[in-house]
PDB file of N, CA and C in Angstrom:
ATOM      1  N   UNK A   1       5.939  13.617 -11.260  1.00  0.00           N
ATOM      2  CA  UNK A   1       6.810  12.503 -11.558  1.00  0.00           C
ATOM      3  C   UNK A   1       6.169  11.653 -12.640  1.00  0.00           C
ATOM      4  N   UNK A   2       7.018  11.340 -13.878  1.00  0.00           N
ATOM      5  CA  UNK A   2       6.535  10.211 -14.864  1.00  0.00           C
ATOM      6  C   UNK A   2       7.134   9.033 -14.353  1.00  0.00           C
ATOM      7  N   UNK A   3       6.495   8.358 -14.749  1.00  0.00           N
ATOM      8  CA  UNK A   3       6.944   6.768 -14.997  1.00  0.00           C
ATOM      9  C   UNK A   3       7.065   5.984 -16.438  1.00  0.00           C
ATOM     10  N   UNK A   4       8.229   5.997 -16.954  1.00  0.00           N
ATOM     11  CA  UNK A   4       7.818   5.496 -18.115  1.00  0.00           C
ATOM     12  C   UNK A   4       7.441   3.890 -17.969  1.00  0.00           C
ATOM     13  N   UNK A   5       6.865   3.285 -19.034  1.00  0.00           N
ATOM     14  CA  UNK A   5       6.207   2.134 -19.073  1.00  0.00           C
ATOM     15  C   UNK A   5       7.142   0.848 -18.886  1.00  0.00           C
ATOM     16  N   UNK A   6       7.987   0.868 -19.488  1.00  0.00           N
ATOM     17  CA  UNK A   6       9.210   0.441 -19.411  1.00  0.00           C
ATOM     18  C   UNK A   6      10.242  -0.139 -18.193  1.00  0.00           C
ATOM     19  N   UNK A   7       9.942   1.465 -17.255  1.00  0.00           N
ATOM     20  CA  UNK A   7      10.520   1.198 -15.860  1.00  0.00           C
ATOM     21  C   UNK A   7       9.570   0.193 -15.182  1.00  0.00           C
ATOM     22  N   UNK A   8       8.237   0.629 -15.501  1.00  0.00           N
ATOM     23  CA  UNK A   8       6.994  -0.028 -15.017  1.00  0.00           C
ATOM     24  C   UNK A   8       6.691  -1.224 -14.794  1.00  0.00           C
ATOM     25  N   UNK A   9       7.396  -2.403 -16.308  1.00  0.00           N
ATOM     26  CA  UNK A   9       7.241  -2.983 -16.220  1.00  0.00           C
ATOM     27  C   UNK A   9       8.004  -4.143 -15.736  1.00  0.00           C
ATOM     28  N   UNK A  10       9.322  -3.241 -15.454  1.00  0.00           N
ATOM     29  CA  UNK A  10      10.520  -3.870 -14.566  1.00  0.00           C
ATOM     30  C   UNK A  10       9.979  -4.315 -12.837  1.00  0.00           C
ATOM     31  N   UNK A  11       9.118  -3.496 -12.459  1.00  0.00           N
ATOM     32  CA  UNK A  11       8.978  -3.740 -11.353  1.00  0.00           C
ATOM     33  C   UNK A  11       7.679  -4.796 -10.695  1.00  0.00           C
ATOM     34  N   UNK A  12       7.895  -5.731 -10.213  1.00  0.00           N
ATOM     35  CA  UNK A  12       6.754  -6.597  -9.546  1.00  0.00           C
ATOM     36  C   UNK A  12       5.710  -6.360  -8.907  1.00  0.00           C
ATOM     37  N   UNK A  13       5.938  -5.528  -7.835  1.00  0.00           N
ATOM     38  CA  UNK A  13       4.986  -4.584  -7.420  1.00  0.00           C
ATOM     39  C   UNK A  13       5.153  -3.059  -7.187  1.00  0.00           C
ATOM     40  N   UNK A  14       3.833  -2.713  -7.172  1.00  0.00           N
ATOM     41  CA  UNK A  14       3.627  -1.132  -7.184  1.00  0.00           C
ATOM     42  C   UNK A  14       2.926  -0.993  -6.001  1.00  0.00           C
ATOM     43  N   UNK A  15       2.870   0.088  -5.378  1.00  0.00           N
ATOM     44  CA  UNK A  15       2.272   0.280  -4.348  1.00  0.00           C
ATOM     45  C   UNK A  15       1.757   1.920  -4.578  1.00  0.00           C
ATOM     46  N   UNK A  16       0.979   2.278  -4.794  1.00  0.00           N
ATOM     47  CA  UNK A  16      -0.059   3.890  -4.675  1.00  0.00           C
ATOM     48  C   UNK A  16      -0.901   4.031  -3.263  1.00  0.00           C
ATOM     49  N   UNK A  17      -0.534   5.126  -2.739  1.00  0.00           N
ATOM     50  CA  UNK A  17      -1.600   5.634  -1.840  1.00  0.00           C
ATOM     51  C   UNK A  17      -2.024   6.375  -2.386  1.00  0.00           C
ATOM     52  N   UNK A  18      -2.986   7.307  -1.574  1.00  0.00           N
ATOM     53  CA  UNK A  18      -4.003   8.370  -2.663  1.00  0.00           C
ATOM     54  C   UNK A  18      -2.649   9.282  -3.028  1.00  0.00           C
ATOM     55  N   UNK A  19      -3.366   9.284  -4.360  1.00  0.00           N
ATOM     56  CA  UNK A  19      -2.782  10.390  -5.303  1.00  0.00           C
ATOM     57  C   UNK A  19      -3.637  11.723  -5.824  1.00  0.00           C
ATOM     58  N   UNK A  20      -3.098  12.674  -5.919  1.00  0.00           N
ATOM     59  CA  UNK A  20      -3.532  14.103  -6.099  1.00  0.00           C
ATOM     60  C   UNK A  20      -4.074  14.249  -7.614  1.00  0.00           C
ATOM     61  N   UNK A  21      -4.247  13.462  -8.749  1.00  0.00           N
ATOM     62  CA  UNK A  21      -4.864  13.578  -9.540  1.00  0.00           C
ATOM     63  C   UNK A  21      -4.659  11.970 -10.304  1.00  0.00           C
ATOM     64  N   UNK A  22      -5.762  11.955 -11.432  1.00  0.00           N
ATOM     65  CA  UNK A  22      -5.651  10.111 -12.390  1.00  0.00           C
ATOM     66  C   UNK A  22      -4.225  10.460 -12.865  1.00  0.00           C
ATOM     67  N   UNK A  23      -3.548  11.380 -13.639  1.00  0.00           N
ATOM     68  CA  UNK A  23      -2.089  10.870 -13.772  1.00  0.00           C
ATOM     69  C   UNK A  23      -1.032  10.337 -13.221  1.00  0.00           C
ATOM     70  N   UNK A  24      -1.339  10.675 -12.302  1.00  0.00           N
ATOM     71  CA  UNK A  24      -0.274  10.237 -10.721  1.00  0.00           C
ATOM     72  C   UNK A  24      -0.116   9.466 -10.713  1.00  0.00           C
ATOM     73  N   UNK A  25      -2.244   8.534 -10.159  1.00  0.00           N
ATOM     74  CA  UNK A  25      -2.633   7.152 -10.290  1.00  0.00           C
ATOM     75  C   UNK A  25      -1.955   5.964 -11.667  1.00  0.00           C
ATOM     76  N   UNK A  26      -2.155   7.002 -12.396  1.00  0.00           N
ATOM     77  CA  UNK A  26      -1.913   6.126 -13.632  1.00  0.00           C
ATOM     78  C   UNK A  26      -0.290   5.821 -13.996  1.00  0.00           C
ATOM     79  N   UNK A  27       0.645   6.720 -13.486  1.00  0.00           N
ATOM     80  CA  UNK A  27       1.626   6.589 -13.712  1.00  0.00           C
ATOM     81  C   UNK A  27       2.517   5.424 -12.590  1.00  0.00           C
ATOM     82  N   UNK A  28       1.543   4.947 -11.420  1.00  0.00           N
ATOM     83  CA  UNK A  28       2.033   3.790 -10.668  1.00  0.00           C
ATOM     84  C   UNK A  28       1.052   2.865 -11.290  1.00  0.00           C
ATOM     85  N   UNK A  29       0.037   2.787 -11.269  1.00  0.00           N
ATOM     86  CA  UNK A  29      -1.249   1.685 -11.618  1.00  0.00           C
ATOM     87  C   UNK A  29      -0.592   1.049 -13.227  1.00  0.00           C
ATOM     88  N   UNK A  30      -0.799   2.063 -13.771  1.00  0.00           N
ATOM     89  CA  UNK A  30      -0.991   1.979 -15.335  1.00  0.00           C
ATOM     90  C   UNK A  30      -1.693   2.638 -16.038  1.00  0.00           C
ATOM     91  N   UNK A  31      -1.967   2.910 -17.613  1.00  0.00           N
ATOM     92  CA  UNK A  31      -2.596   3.571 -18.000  1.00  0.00           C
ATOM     93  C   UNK A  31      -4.076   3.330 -18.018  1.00  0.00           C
ATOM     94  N   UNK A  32      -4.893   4.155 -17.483  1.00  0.00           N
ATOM     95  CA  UNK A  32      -6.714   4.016 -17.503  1.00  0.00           C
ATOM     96  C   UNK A  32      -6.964   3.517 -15.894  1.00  0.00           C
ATOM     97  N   UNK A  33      -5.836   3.402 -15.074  1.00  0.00           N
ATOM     98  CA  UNK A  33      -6.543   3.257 -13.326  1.00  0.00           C
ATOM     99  C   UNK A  33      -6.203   4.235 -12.848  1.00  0.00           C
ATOM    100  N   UNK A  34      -7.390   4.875 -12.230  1.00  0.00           N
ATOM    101  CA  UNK A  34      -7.005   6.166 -11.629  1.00  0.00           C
ATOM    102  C   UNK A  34      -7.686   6.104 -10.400  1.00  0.00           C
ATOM    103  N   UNK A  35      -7.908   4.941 -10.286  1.00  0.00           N
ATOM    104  CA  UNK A  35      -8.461   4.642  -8.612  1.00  0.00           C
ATOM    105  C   UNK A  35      -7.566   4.836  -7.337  1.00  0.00           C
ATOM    106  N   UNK A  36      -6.124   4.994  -7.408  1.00  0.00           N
ATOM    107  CA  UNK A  36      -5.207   5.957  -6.350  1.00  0.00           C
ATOM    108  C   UNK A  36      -5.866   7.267  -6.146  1.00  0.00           C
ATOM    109  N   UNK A  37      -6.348   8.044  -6.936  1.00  0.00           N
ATOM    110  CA  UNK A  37      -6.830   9.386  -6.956  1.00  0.00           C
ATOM    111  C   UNK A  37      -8.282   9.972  -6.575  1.00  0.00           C
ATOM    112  N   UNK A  38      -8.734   8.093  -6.479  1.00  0.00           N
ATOM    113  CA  UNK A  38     -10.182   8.193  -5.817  1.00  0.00           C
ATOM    114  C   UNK A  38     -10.302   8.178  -4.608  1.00  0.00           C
ATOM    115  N   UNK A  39      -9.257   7.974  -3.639  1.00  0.00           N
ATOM    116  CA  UNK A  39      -8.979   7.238  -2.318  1.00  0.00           C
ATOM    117  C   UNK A  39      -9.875   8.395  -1.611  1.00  0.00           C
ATOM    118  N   UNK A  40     -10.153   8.540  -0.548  1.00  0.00           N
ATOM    119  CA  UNK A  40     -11.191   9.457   0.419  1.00  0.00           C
ATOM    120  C   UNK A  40     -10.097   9.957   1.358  1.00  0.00           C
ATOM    121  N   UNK A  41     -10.129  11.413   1.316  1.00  0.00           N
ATOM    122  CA  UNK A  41      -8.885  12.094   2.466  1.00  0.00           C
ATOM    123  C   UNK A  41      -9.219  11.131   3.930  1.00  0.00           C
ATOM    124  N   UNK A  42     -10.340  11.030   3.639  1.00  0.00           N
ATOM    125  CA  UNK A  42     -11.012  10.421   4.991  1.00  0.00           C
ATOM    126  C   UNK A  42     -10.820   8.677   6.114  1.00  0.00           C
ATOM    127  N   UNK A  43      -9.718   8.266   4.186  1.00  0.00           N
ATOM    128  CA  UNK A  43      -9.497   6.894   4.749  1.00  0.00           C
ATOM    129  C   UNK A  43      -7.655   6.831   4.682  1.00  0.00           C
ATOM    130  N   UNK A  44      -7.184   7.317   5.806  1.00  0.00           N
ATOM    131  CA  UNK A  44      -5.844   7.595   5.799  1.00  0.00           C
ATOM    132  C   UNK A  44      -5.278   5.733   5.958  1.00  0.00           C
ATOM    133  N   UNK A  45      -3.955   5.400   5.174  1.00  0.00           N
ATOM    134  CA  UNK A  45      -3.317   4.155   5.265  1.00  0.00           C
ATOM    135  C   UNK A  45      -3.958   3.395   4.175  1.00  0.00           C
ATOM    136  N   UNK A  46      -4.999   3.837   3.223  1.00  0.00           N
ATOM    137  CA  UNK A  46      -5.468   2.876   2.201  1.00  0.00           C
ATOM    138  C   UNK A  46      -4.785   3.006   0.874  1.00  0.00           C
ATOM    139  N   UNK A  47      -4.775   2.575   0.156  1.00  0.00           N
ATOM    140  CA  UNK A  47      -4.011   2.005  -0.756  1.00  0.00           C
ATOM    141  C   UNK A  47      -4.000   1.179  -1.977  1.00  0.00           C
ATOM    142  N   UNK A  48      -3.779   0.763  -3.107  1.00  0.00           N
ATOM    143  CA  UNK A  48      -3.602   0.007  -4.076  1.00  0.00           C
ATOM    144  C   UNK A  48      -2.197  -0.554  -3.889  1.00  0.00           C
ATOM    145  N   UNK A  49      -2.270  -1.820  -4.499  1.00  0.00           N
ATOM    146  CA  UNK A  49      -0.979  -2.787  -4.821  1.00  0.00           C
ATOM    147  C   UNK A  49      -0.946  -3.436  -5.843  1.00  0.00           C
ATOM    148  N   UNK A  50      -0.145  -3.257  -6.855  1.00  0.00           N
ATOM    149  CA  UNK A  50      -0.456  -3.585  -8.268  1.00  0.00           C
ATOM    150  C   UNK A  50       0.385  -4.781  -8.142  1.00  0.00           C
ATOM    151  N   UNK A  51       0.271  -5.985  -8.819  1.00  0.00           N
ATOM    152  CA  UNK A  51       1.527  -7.201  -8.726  1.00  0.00           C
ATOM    153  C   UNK A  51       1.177  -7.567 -10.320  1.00  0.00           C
ATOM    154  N   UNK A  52       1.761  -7.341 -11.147  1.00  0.00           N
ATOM    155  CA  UNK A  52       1.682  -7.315 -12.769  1.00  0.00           C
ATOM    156  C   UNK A  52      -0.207  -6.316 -12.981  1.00  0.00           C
ATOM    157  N   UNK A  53      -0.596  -7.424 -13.780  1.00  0.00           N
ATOM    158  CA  UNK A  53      -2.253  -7.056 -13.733  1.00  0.00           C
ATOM    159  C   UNK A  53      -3.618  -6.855 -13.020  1.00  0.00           C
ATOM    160  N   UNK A  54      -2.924  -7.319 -11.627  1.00  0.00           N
ATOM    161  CA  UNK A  54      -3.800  -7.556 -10.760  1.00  0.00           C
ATOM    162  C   UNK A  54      -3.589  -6.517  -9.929  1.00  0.00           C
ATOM    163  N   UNK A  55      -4.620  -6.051  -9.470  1.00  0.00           N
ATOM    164  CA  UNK A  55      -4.464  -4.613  -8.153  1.00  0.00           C
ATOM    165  C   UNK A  55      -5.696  -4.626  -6.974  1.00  0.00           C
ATOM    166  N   UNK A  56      -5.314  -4.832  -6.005  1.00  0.00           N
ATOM    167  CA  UNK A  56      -5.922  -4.735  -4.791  1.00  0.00           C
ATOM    168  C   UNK A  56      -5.804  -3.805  -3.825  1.00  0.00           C
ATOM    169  N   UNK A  57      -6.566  -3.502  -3.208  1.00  0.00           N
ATOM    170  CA  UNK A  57      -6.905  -2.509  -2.223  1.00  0.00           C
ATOM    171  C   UNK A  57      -5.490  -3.145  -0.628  1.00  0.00           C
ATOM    172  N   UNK A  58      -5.557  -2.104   0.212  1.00  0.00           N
ATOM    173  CA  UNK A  58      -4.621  -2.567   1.501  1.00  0.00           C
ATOM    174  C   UNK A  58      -4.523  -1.422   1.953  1.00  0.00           C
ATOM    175  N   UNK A  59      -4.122  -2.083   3.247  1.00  0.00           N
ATOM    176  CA  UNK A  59      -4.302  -1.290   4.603  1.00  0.00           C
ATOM    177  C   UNK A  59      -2.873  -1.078   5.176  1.00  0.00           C
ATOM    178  N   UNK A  60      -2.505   0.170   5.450  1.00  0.00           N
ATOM    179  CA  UNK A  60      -1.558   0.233   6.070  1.00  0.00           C
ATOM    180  C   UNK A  60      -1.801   0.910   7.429  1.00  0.00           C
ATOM    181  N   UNK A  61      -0.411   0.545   8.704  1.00  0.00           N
ATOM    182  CA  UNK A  61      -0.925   0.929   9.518  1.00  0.00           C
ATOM    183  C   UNK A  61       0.807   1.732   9.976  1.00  0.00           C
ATOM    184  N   UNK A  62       0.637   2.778  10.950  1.00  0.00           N
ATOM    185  CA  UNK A  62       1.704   3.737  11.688  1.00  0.00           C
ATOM    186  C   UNK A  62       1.608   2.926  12.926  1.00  0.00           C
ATOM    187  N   UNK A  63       2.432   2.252  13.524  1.00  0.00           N
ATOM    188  CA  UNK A  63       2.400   1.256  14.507  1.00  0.00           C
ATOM    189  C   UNK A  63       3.927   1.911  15.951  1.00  0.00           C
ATOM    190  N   UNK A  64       3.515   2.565  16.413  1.00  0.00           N
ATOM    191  CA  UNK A  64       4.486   2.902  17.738  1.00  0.00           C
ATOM    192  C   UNK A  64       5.519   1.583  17.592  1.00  0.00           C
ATOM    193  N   UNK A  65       6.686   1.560  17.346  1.00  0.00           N
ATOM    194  CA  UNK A  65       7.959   0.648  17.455  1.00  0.00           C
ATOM    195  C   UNK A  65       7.543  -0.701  19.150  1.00  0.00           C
ATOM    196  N   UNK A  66       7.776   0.206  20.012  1.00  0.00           N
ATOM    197  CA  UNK A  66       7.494  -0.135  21.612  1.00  0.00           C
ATOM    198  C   UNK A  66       6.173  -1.077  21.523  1.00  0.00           C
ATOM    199  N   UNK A  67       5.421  -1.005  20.518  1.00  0.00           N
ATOM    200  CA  UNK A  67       3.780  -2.271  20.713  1.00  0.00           C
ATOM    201  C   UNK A  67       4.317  -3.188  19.485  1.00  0.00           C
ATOM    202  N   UNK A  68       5.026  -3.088  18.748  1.00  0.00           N
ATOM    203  CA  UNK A  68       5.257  -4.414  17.628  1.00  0.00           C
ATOM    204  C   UNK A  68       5.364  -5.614  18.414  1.00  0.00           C
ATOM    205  N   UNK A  69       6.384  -5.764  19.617  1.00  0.00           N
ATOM    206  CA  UNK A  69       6.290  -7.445  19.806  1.00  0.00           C
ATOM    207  C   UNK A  69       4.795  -7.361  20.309  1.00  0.00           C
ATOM    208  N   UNK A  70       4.178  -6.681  21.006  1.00  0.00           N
ATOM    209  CA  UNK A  70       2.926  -7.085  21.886  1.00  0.00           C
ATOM    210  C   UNK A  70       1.823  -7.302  20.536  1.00  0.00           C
ATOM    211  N   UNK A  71       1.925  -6.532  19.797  1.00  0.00           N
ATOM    212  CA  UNK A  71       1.086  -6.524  18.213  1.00  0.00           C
ATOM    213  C   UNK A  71       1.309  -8.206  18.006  1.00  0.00           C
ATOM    214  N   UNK A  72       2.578  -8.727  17.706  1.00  0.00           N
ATOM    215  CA  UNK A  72       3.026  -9.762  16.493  1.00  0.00           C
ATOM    216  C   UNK A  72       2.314 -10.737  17.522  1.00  0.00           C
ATOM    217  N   UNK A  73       3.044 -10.878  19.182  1.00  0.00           N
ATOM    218  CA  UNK A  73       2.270 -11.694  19.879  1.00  0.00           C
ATOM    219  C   UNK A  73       0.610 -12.431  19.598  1.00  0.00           C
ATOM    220  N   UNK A  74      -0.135 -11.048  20.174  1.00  0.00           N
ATOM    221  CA  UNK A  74      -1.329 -10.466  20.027  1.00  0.00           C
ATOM    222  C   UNK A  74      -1.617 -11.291  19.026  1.00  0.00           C
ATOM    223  N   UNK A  75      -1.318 -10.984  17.751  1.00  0.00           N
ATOM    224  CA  UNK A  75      -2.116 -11.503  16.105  1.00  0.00           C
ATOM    225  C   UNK A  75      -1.409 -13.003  16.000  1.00  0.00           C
ATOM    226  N   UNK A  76      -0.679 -13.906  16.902  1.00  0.00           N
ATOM    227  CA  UNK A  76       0.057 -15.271  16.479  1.00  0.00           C
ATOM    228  C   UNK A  76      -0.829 -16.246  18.029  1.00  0.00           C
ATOM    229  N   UNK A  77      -1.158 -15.066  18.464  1.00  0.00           N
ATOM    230  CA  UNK A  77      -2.047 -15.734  19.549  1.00  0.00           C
ATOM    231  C   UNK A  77      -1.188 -16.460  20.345  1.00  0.00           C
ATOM    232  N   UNK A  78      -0.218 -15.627  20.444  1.00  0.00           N
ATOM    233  CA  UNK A  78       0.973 -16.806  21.307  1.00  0.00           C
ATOM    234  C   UNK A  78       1.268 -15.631  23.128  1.00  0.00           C
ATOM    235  N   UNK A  79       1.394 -16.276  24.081  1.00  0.00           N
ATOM    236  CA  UNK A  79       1.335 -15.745  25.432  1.00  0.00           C
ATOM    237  C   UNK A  79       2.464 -13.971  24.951  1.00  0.00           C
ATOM    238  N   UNK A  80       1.407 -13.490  25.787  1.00  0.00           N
ATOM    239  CA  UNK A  80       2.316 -11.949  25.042  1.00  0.00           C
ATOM    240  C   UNK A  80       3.668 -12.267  26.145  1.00  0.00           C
ATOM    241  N   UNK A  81       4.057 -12.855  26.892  1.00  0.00           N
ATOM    242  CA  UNK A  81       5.662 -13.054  27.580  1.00  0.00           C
ATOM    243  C   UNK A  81       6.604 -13.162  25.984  1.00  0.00           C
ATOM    244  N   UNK A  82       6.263 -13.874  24.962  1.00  0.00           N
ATOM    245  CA  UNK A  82       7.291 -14.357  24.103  1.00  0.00           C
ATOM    246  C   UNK A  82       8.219 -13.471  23.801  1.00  0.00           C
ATOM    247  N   UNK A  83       8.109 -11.967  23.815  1.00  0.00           N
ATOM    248  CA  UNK A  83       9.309 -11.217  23.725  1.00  0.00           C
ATOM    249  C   UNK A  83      10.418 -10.780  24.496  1.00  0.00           C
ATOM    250  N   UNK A  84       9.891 -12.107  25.888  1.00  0.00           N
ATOM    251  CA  UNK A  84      10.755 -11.594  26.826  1.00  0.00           C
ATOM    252  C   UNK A  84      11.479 -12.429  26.974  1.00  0.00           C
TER     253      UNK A  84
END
C-alpha cells in the first residue's frame, strides 16, 4: 500500500503498528521514519502515533468486552458497583 503525501497530509493522526519493512513505516510515519518496522515481534500492541510532526510510542491493549466497566471503574478509582 502507498500513501501519497498529499493524502498524508490530510490526516491528523496516523497510527502504525509494526510494519514488515521502512517503506510501510514510512508510508504512515513519513518519509525517513522507519521506526514502525523496528517494533520487536516480541512487543505485541506497541505502536507509533504520528499527530502532524510529532510521533510517539503507545500501547494498545485486546481487552475482553465483559471487564471494560470493571477496567474503567478500576482506573477512575471509583467503587467497582458503578456499573450496576
Amino acid at each position: 500500500m502507498e500513501l501519497d503525501t498529499g493524502t498524508r497530509a490530510l490526516l491528523a493522526h496516523r497510527l502504525a503498528l509494526r510494519c514488515g519493512d521502512r517503506w510501510q513505516s514510512e508510508a504512515i510515519l513519513g518519509q525517513g521514519n522507519d521506526q514502525a518496522a523496528r517494533i520487536a515481534l516480541s512487543s505485541p500492541g506497541w505502536g507509533l502515533l504520528a499527530s502532524g510532526p510529532d510521533v510517539r510510542g503507545v500501547q494498545v491493549y485486546d481487552l475482553n468486552p465483559a471487564r471494560i466497566a470493571e477496567v474503567r471503574c478500576s482506573a477512575l478509582r471509583v467503587d467497582l458497583r458503578c456499573g450496576q
